[in-house]
PDB file of N, CA and C in Angstrom:
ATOM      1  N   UNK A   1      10.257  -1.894  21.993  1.00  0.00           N
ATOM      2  CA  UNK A   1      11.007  -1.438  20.842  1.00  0.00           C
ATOM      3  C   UNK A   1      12.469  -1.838  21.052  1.00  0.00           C
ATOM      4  N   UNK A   2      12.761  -2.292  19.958  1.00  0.00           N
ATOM      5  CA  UNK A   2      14.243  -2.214  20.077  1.00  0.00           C
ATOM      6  C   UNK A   2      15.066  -1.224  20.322  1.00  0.00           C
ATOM      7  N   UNK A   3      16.312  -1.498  20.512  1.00  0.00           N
ATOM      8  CA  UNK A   3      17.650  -0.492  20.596  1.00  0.00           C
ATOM      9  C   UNK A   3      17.818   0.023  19.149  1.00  0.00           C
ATOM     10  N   UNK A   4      17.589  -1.119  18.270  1.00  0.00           N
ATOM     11  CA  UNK A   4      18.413  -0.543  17.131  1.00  0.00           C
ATOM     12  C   UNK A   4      17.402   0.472  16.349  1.00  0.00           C
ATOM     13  N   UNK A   5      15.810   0.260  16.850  1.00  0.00           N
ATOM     14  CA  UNK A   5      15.017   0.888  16.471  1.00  0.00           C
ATOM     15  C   UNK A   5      15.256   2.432  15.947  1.00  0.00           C
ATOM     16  N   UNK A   6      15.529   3.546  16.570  1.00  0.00           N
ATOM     17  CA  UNK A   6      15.819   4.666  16.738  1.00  0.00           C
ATOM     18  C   UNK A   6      16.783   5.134  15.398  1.00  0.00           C
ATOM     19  N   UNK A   7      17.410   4.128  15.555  1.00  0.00           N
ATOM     20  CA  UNK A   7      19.181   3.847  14.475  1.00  0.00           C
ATOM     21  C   UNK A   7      18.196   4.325  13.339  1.00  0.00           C
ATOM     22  N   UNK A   8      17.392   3.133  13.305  1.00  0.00           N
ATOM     23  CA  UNK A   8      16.702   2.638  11.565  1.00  0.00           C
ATOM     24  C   UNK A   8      16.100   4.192  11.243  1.00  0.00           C
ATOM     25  N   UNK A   9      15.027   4.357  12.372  1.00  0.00           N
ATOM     26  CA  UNK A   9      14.146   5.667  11.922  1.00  0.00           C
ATOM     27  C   UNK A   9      15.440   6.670  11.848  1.00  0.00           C
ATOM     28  N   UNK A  10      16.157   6.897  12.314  1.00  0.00           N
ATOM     29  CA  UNK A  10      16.841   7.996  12.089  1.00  0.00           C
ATOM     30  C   UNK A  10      17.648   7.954  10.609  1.00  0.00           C
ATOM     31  N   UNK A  11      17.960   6.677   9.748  1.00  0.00           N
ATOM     32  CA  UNK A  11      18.486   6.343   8.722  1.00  0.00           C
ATOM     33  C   UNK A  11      17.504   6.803   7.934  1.00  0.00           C
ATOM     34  N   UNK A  12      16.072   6.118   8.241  1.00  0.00           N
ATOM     35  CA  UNK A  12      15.354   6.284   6.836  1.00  0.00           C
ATOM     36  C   UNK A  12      14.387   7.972   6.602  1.00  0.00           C
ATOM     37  N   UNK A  13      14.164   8.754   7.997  1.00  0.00           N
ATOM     38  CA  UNK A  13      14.230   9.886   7.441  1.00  0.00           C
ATOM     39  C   UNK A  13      14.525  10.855   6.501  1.00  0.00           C
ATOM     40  N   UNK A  14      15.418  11.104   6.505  1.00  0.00           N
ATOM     41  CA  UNK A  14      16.520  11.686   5.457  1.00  0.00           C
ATOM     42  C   UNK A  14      16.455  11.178   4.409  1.00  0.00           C
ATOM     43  N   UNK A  15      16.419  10.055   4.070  1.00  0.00           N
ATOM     44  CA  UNK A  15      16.607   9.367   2.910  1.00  0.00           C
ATOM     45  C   UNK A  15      16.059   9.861   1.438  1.00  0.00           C
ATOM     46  N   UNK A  16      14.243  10.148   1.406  1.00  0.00           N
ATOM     47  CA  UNK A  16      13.457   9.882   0.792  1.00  0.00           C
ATOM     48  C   UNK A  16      13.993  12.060   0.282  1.00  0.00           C
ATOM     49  N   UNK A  17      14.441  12.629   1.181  1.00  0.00           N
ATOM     50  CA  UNK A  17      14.652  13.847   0.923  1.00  0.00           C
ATOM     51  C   UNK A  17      15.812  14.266  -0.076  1.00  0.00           C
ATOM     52  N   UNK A  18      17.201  13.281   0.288  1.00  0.00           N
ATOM     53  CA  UNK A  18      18.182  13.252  -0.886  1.00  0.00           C
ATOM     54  C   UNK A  18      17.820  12.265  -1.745  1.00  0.00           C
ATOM     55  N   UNK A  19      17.014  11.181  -1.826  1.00  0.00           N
ATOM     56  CA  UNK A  19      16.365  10.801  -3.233  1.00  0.00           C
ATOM     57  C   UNK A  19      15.579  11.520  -4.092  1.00  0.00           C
ATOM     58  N   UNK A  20      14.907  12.350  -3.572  1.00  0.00           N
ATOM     59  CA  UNK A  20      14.281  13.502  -3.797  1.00  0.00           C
ATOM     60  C   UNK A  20      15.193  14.304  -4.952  1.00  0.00           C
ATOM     61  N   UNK A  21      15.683  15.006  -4.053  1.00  0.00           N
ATOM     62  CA  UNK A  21      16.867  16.135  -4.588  1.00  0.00           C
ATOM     63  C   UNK A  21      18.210  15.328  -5.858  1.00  0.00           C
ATOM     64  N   UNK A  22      18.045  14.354  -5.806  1.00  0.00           N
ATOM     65  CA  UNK A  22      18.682  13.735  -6.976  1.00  0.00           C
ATOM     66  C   UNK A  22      17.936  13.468  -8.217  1.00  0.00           C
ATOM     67  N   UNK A  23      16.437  13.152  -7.696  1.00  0.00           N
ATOM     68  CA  UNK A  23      15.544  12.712  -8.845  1.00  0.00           C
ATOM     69  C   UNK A  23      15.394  13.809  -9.800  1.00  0.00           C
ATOM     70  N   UNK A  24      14.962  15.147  -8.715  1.00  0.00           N
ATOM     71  CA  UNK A  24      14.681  16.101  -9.661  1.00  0.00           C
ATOM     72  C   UNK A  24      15.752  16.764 -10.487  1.00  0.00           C
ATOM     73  N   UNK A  25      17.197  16.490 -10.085  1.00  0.00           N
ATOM     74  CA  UNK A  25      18.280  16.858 -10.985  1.00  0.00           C
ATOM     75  C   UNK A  25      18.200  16.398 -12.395  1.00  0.00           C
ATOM     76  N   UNK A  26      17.852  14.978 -12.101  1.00  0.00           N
ATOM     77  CA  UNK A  26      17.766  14.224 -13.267  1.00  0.00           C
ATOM     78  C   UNK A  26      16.904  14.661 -14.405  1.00  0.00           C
ATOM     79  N   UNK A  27      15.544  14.839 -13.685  1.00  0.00           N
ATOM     80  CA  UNK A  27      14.184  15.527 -14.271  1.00  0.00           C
ATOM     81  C   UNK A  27      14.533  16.692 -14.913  1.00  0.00           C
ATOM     82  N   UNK A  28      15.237  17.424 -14.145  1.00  0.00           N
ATOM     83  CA  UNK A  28      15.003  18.595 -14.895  1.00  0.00           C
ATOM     84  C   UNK A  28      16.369  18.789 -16.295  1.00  0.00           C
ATOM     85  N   UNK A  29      17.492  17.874 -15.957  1.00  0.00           N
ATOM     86  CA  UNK A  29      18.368  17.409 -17.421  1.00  0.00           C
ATOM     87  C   UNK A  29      17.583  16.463 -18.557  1.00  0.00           C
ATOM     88  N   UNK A  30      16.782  15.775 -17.685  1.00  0.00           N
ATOM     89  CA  UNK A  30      16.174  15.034 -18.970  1.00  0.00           C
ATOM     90  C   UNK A  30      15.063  15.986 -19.829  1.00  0.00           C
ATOM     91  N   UNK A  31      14.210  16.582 -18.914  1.00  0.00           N
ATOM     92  CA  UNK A  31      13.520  17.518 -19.831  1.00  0.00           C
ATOM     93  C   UNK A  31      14.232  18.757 -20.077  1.00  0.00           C
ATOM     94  N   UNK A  32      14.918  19.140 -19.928  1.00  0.00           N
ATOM     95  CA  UNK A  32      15.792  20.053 -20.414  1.00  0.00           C
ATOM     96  C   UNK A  32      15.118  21.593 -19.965  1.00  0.00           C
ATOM     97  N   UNK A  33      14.792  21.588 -18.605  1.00  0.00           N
ATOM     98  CA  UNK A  33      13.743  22.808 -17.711  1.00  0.00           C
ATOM     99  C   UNK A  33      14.603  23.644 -16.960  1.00  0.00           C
ATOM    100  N   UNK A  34      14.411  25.172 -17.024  1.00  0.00           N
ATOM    101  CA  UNK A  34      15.387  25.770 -16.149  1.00  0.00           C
ATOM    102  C   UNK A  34      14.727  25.634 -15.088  1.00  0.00           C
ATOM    103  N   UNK A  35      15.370  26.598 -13.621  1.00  0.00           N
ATOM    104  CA  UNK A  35      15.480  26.608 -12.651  1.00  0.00           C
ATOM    105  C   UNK A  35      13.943  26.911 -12.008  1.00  0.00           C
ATOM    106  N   UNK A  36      13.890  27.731 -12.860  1.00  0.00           N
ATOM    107  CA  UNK A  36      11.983  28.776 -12.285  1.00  0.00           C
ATOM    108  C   UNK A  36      11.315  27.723 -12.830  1.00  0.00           C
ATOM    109  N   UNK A  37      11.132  26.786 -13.687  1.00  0.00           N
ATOM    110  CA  UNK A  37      10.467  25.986 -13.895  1.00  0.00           C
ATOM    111  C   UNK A  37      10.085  25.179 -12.993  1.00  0.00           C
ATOM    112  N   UNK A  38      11.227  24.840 -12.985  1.00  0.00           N
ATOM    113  CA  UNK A  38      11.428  23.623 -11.749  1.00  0.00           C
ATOM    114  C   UNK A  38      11.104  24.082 -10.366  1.00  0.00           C
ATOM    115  N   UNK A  39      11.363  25.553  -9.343  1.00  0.00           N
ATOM    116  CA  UNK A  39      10.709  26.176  -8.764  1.00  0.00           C
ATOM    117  C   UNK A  39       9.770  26.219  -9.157  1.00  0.00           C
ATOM    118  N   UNK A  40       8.681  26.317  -9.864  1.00  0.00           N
ATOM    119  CA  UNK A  40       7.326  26.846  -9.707  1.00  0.00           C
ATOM    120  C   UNK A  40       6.922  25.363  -9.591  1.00  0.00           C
ATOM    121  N   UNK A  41       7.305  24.293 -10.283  1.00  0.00           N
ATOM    122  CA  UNK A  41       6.689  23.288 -10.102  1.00  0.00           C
ATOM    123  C   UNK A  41       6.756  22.450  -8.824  1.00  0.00           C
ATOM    124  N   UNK A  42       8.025  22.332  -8.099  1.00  0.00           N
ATOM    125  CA  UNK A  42       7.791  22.286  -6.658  1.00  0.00           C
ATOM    126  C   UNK A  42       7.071  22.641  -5.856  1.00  0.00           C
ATOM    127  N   UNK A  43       6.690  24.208  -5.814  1.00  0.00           N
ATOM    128  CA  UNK A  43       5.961  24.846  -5.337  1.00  0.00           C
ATOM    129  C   UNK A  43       4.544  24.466  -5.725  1.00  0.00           C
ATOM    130  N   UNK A  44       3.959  24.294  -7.112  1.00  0.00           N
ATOM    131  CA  UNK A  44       2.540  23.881  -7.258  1.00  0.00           C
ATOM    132  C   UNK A  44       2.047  22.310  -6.795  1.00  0.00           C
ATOM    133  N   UNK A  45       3.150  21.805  -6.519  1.00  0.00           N
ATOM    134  CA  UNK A  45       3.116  20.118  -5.963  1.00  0.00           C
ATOM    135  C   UNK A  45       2.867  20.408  -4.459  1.00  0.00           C
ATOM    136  N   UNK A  46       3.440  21.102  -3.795  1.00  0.00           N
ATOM    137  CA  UNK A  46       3.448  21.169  -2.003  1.00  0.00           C
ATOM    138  C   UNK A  46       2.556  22.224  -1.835  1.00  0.00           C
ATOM    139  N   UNK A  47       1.561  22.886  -2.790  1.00  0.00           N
ATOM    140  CA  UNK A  47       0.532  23.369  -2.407  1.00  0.00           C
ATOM    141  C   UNK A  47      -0.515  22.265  -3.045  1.00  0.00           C
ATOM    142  N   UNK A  48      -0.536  21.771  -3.810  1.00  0.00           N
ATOM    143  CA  UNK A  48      -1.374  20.786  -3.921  1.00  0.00           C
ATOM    144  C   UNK A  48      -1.740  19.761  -3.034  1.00  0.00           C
ATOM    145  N   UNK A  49      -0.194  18.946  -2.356  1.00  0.00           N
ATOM    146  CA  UNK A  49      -0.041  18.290  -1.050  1.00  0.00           C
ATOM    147  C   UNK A  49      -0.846  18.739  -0.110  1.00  0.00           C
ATOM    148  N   UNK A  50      -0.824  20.194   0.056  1.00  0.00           N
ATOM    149  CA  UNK A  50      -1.100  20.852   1.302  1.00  0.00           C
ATOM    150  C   UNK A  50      -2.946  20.678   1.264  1.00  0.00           C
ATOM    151  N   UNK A  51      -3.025  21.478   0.437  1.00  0.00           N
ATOM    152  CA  UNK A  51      -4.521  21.580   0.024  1.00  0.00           C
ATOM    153  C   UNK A  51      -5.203  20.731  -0.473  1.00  0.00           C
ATOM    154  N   UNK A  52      -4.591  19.958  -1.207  1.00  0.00           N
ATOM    155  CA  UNK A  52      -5.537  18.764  -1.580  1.00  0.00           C
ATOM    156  C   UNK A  52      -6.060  19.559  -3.254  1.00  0.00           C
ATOM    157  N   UNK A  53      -6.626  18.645  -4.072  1.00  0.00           N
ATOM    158  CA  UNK A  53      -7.493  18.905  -5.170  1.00  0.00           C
ATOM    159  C   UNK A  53      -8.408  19.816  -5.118  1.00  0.00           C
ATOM    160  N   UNK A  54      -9.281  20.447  -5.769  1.00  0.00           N
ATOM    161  CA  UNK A  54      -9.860  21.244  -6.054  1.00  0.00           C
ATOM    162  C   UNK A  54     -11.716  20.899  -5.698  1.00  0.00           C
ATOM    163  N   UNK A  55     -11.128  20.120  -6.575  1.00  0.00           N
ATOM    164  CA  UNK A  55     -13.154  19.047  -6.222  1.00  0.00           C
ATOM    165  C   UNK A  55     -13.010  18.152  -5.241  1.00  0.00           C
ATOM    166  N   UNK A  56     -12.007  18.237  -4.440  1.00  0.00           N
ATOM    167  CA  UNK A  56     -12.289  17.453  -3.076  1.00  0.00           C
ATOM    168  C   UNK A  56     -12.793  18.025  -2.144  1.00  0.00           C
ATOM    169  N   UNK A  57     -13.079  19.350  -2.139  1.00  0.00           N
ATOM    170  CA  UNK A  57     -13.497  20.039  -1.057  1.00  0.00           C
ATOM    171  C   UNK A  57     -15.307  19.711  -0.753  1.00  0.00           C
TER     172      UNK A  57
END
């Protein structure tokens, strides 16, 4: 592995988390959604993540 290796992973971590947190700003001005909205829907996405679909079991 490289030296600079470490650099990179440590750059692109983070990344995808404040792209994240910008996207959904956007999302939730463009649809025009308050806050609990937007909470609950986070929340039903990272239990979905977690668990998987319904008929996948």
């Amino acid at each position: 592995m490289f030296a600079s290796s470490p650099i990179i992973i440590g750059a692109m971590v983070p990344a995808p988390d404040i792209l994240g947190s910008l996207l959904w700003s956007h999302v939730q001005r463009g649809f025009r959604l308050s806050n609990i909205t937007i909470l609950t829907t986070l929340v039903l996405l990272a239990y979905l993540i977690q668990n998987g679909p319904i008929h996948a079991r």
